[in-house]
C-alpha atoms as a PDB file:
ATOM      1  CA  UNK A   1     162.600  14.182  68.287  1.00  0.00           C
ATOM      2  CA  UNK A   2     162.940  14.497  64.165  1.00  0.00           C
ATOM      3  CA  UNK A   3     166.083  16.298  63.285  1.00  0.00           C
ATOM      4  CA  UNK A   4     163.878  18.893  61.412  1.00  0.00           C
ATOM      5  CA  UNK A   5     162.234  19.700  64.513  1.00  0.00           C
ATOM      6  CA  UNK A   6     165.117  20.060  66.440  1.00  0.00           C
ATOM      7  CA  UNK A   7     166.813  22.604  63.965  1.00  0.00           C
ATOM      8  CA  UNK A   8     163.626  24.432  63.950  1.00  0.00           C
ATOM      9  CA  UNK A   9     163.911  24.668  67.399  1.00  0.00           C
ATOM     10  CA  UNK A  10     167.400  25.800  67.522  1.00  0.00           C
ATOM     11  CA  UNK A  11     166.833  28.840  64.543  1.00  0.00           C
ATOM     12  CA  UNK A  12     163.555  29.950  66.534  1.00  0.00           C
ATOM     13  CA  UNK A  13     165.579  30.339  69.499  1.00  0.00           C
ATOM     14  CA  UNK A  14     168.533  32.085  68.027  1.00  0.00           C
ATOM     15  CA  UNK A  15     165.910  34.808  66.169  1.00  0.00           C
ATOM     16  CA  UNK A  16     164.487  35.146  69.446  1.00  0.00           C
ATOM     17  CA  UNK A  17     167.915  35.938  71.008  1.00  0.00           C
ATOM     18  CA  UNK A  18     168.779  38.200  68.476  1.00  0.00           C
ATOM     19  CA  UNK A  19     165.946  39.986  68.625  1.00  0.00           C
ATOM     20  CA  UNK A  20     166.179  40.324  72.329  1.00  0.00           C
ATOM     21  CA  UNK A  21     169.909  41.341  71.442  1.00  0.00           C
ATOM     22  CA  UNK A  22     168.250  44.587  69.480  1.00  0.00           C
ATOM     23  CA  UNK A  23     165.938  45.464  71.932  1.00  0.00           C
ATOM     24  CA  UNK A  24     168.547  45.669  74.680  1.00  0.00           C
ATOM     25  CA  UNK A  25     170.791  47.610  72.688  1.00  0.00           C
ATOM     26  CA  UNK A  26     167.770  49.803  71.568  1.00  0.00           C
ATOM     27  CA  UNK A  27     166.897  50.616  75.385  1.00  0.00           C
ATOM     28  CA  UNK A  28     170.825  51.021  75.897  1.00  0.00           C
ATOM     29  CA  UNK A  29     170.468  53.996  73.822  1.00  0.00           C
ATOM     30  CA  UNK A  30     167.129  55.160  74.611  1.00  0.00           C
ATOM     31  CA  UNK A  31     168.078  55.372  78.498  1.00  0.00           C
ATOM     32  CA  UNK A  32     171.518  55.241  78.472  1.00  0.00           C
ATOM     33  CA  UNK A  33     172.637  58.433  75.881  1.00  0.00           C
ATOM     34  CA  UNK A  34     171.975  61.515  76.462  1.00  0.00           C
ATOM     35  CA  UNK A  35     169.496  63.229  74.170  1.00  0.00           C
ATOM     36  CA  UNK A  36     172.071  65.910  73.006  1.00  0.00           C
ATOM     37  CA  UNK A  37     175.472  66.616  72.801  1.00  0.00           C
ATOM     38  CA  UNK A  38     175.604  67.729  76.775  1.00  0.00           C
ATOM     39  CA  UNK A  39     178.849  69.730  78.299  1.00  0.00           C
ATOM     40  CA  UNK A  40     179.846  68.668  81.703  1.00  0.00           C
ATOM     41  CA  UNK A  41     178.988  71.499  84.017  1.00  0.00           C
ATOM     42  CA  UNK A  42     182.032  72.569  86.141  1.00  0.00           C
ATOM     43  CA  UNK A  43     181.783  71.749  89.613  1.00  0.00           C
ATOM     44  CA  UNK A  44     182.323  75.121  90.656  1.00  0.00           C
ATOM     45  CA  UNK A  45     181.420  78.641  89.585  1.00  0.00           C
ATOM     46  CA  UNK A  46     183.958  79.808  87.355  1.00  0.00           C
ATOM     47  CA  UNK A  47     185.024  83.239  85.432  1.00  0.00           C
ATOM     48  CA  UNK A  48     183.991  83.764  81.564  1.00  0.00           C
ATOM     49  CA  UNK A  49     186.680  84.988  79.932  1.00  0.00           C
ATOM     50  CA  UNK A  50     186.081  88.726  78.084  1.00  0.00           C
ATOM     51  CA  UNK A  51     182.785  88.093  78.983  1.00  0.00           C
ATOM     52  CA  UNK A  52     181.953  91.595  78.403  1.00  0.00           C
ATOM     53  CA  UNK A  53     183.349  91.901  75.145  1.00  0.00           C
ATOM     54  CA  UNK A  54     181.755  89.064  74.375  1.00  0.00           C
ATOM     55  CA  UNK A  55     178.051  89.968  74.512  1.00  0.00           C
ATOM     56  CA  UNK A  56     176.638  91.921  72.179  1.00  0.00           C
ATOM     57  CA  UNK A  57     174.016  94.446  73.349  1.00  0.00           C
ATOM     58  CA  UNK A  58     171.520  93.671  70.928  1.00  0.00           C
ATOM     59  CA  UNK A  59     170.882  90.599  71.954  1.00  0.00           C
ATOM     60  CA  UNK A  60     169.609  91.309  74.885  1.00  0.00           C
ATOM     61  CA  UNK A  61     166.546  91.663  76.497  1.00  0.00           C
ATOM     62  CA  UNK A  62     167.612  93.235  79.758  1.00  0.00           C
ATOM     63  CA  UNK A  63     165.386  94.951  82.884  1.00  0.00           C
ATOM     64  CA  UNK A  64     167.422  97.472  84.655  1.00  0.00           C
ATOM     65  CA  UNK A  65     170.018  99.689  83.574  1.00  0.00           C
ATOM     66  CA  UNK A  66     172.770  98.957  81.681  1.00  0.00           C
ATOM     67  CA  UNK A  67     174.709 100.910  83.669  1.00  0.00           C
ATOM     68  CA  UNK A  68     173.984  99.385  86.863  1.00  0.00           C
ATOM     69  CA  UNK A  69     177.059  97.500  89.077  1.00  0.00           C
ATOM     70  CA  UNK A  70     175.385  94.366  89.128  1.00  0.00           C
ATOM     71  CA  UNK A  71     174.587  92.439  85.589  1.00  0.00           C
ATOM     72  CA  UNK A  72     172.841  89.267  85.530  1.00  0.00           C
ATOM     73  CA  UNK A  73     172.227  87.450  82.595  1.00  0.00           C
ATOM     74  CA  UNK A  74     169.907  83.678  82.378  1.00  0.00           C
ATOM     75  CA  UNK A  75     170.298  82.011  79.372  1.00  0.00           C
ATOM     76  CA  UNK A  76     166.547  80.170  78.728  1.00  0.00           C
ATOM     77  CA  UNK A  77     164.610  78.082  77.100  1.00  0.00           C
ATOM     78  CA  UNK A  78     160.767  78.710  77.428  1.00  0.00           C
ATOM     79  CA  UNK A  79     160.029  74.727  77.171  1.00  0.00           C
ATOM     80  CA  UNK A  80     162.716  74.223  79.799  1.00  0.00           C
ATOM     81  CA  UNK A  81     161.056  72.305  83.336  1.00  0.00           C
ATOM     82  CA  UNK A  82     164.048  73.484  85.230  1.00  0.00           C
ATOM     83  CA  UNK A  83     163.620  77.273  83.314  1.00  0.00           C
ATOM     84  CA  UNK A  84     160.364  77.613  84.525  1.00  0.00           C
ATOM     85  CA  UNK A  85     161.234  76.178  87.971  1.00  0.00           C
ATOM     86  CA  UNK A  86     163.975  78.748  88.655  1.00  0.00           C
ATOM     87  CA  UNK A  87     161.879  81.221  86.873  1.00  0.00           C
ATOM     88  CA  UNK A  88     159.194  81.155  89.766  1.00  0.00           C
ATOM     89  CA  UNK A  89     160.898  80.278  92.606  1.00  0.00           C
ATOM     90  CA  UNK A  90     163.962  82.446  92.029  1.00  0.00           C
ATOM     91  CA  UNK A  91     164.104  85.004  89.606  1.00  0.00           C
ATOM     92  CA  UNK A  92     160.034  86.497  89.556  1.00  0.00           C
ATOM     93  CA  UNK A  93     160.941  86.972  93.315  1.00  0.00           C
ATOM     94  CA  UNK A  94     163.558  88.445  93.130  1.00  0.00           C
ATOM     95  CA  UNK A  95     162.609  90.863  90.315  1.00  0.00           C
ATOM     96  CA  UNK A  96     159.618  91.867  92.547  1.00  0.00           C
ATOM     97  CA  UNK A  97     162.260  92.880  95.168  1.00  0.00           C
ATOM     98  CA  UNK A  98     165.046  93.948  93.011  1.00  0.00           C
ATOM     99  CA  UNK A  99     167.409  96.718  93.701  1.00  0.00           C
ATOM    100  CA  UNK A 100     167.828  99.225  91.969  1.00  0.00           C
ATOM    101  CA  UNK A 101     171.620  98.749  90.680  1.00  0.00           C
ATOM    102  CA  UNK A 102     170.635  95.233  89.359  1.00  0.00           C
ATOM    103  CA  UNK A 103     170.268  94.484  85.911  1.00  0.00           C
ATOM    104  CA  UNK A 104     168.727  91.791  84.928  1.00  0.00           C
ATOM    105  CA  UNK A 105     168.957  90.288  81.109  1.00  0.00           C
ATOM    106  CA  UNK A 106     167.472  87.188  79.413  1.00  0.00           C
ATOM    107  CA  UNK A 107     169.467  85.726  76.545  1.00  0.00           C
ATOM    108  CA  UNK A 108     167.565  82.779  74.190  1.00  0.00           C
ATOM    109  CA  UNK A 109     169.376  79.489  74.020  1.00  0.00           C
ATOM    110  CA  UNK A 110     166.316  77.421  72.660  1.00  0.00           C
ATOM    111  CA  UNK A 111     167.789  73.754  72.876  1.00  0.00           C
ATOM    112  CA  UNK A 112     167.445  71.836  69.809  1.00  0.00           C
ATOM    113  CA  UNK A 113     165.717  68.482  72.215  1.00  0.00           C
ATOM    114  CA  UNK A 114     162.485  70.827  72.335  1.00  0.00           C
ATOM    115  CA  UNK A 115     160.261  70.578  69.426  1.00  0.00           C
ATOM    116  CA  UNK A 116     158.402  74.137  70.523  1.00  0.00           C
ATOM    117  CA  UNK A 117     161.366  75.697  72.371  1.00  0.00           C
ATOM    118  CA  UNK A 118     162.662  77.985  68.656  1.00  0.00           C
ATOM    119  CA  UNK A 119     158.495  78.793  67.844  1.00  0.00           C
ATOM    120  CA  UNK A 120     158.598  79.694  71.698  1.00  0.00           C
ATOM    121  CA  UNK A 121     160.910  82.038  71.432  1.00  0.00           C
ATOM    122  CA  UNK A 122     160.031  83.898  68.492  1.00  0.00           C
ATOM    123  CA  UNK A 123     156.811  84.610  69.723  1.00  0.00           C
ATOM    124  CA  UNK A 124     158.573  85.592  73.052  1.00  0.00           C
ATOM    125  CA  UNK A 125     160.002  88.468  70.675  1.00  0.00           C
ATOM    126  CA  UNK A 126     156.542  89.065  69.247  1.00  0.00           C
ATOM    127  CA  UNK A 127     155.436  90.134  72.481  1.00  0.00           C
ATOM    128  CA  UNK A 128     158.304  91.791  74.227  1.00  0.00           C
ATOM    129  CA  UNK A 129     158.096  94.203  71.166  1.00  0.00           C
ATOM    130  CA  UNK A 130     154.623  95.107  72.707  1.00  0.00           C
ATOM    131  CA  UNK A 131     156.427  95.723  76.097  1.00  0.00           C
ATOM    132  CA  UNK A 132     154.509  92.502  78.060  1.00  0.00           C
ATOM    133  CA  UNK A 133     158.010  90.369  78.092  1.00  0.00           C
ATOM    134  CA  UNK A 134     157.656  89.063  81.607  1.00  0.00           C
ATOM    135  CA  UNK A 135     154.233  88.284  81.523  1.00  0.00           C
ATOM    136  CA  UNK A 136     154.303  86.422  78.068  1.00  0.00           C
ATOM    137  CA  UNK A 137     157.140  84.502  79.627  1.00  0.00           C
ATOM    138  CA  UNK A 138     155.666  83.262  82.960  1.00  0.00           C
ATOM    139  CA  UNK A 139     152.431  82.168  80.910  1.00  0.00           C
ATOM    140  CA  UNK A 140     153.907  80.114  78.976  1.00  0.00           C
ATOM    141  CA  UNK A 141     155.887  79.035  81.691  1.00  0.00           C
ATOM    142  CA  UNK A 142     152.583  78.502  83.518  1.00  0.00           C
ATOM    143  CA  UNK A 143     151.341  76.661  81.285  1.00  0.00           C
ATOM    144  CA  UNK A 144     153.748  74.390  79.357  1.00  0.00           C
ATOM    145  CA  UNK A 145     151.599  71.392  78.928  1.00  0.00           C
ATOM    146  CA  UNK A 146     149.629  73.722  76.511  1.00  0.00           C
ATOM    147  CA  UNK A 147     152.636  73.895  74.340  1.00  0.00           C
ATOM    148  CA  UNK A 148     151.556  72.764  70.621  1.00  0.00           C
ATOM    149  CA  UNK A 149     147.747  72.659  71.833  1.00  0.00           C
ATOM    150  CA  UNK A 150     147.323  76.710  72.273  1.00  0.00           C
ATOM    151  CA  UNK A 151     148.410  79.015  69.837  1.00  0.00           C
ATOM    152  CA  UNK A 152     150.711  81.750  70.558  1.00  0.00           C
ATOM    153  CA  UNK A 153     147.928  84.077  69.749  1.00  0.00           C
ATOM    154  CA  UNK A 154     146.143  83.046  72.665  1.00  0.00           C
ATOM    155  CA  UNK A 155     149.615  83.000  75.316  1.00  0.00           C
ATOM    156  CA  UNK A 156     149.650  86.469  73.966  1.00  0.00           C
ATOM    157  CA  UNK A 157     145.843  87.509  74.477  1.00  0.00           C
ATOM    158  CA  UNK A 158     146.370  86.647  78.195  1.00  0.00           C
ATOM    159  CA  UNK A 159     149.628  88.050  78.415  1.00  0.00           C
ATOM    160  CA  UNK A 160     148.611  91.879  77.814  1.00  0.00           C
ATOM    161  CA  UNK A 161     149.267  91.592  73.878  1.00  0.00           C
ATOM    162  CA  UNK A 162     147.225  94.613  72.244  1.00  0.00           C
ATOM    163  CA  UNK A 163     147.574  94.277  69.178  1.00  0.00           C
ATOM    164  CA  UNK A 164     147.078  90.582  68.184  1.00  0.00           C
ATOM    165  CA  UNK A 165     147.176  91.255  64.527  1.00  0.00           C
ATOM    166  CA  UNK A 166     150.733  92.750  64.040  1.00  0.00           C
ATOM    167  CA  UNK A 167     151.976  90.212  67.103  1.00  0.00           C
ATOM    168  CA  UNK A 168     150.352  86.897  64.673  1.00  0.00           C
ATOM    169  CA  UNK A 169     152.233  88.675  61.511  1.00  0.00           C
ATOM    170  CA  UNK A 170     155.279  88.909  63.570  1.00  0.00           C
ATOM    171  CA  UNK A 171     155.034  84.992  64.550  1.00  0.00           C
ATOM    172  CA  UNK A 172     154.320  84.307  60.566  1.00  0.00           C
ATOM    173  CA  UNK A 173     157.720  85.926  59.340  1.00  0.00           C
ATOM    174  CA  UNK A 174     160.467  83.448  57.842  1.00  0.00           C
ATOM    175  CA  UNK A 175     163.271  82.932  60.334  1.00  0.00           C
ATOM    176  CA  UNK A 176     164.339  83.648  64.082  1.00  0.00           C
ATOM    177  CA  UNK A 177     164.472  87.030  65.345  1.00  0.00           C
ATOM    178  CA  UNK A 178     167.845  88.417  65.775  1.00  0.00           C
ATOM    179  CA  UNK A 179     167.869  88.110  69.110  1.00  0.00           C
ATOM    180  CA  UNK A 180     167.225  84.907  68.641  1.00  0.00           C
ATOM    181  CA  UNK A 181     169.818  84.061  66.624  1.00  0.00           C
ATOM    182  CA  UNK A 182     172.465  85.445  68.597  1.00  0.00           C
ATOM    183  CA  UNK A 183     172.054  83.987  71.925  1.00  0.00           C
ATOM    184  CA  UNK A 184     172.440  80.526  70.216  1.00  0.00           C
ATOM    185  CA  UNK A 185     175.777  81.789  68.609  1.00  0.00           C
ATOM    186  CA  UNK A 186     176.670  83.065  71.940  1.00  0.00           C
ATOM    187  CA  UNK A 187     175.495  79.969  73.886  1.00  0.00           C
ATOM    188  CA  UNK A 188     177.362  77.972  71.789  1.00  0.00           C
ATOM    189  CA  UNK A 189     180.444  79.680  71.047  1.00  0.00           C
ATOM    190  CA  UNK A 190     180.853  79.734  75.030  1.00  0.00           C
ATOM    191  CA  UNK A 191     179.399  76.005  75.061  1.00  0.00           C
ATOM    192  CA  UNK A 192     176.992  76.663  77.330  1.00  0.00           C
ATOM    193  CA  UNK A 193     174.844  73.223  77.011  1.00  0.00           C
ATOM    194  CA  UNK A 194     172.257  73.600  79.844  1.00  0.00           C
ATOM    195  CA  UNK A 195     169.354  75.902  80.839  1.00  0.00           C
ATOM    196  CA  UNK A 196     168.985  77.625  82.827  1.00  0.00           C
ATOM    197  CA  UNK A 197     172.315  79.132  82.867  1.00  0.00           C
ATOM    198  CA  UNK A 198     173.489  82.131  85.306  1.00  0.00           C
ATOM    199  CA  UNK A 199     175.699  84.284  84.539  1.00  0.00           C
ATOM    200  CA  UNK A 200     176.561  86.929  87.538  1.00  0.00           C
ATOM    201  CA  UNK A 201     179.097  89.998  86.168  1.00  0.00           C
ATOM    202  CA  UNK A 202     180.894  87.137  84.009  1.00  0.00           C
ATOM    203  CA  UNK A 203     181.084  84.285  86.141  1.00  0.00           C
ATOM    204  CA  UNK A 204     179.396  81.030  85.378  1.00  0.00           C
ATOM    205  CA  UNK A 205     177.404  79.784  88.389  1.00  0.00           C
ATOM    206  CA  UNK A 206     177.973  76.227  88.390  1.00  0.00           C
ATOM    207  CA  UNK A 207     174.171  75.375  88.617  1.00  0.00           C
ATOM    208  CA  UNK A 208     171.148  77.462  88.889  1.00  0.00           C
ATOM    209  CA  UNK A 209     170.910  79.161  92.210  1.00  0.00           C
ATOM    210  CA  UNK A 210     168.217  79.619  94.652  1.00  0.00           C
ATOM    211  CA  UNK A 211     167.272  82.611  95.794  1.00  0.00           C
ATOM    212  CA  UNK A 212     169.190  82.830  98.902  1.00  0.00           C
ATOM    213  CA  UNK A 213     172.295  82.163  96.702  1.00  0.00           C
ATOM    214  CA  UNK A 214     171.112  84.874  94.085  1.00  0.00           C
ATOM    215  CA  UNK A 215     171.366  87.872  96.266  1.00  0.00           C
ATOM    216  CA  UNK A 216     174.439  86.898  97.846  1.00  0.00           C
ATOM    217  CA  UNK A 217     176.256  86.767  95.388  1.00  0.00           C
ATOM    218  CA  UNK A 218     174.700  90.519  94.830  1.00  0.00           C
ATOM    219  CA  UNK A 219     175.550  91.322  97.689  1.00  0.00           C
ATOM    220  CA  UNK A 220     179.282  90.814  97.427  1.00  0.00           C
ATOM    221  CA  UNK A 221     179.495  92.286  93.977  1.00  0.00           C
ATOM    222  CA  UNK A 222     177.435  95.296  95.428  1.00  0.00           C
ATOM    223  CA  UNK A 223     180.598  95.210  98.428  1.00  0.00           C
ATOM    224  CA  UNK A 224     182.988  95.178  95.190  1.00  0.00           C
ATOM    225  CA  UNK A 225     183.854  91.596  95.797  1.00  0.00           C
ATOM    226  CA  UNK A 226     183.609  88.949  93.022  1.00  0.00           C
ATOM    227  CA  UNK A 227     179.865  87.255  93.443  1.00  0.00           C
ATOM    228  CA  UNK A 228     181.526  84.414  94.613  1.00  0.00           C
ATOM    229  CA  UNK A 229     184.460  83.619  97.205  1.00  0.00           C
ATOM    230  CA  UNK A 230     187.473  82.484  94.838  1.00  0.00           C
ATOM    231  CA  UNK A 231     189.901  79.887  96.260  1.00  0.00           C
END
């Protein structure tokens, strides 16, 4: 073999490795990272401190009273899988079936790894200010795969929007809603990196619950016990 052939052969087979080398790195990253700066959750529920000072009312989009002895709060994301897991098998349940010193509030923590969850949201607070909150929210739940295919105009239509007009001008305005706004302060001044979080009279359930687990904890709060059994 000519020496020209052979040191072809030997710099085609180093490029080859090297690009190999880049791919495998590449997929390293790809599979390996996380696709956000992610919190570890704590392996038990735990107790948010000045939790109540800490909310601000007007952020809040709450069912129930605010009054009432029992105060949930689910921080969500409407492009969230798990979100609109827990949202049908746990919470619309459990609002059907709710008692009456419950009260139940939904705070936005759109996660910046979801290209529609922000738009989502905003038109979430288009159509909660025509009183059909719930409904918008389980339709686009419902149908998620329809996310950047169907306008918001059309989640609306089928959610009980009236007035489609001042709902599309509300979607057109510059910026994020309020609300908005101040879950994600909230969510991440209390680095709350996951969704859907529950949040049971200040304490942190470690993941989301099912239903079972939901009223329980209820229950002891309504018993004026913490929601869960401290050790």
């Amino acid at each position: 073999m000519k020496e020209t052939d052979l040191l072809d052969r030997v710099v085609s087979t180093a490029l080859t490795l090297a690009a190999l080398a880049v791919v495998v790195v590449v997929l390293r990253r790809e599979f390996l990272q996380s696709p956000g700066p992610v919190a570890l959750a704590p392996t038990s529920p735990h107790l948010i401190e000045d939790w109540e000072s800490r909310v601000d009312e007007r952020l809040l989009n709450r069912i129930g009273s605010v009054d009432a002895p029992v105060q949930i709060a689910v921080f969500f994301d409407l492009e969230c899988p798990f979100c609109a897991r827990f949202d049908q098998e746990v919470m619309a349940p459990f609002l059907l079936d709710r008692p009456a010193d419950v009260s139940v509030s939904f705070i936005h923590y759109p996660l910046s790894i979801h290209r529609f969850a922000e738009p989502a949201a905003k038109a979430f607070e288009c159509a909660t200010a025509q009183g059909v909150m719930l409904p918008f929210m389980q339709r686009v739940y419902a149908q998620a795969d329809s996310l950047g295919l169907k306008s918001w105009s059309a989640y609306a239509a089928e959610s009980g929007v009236t007035d489609l007009g001042a709902f599309q001008a509300c979607v057109d305005e510059p910026g994020l809603p309020g609300k908005v706004s101040l879950g994600l302060s909230l969510a991440e001044n209390l680095k709350i990196r996951g969704t859907p979080t529950i949040v049971v009279n200040g304490w942190d359930f470690a993941s989301p619950p099912d239903i079972d687990d939901l009223y329980e904890a209820v229950d002891r709060v309504r018993r004026g016990d913490p929601p869960f059994e401290v050790r």
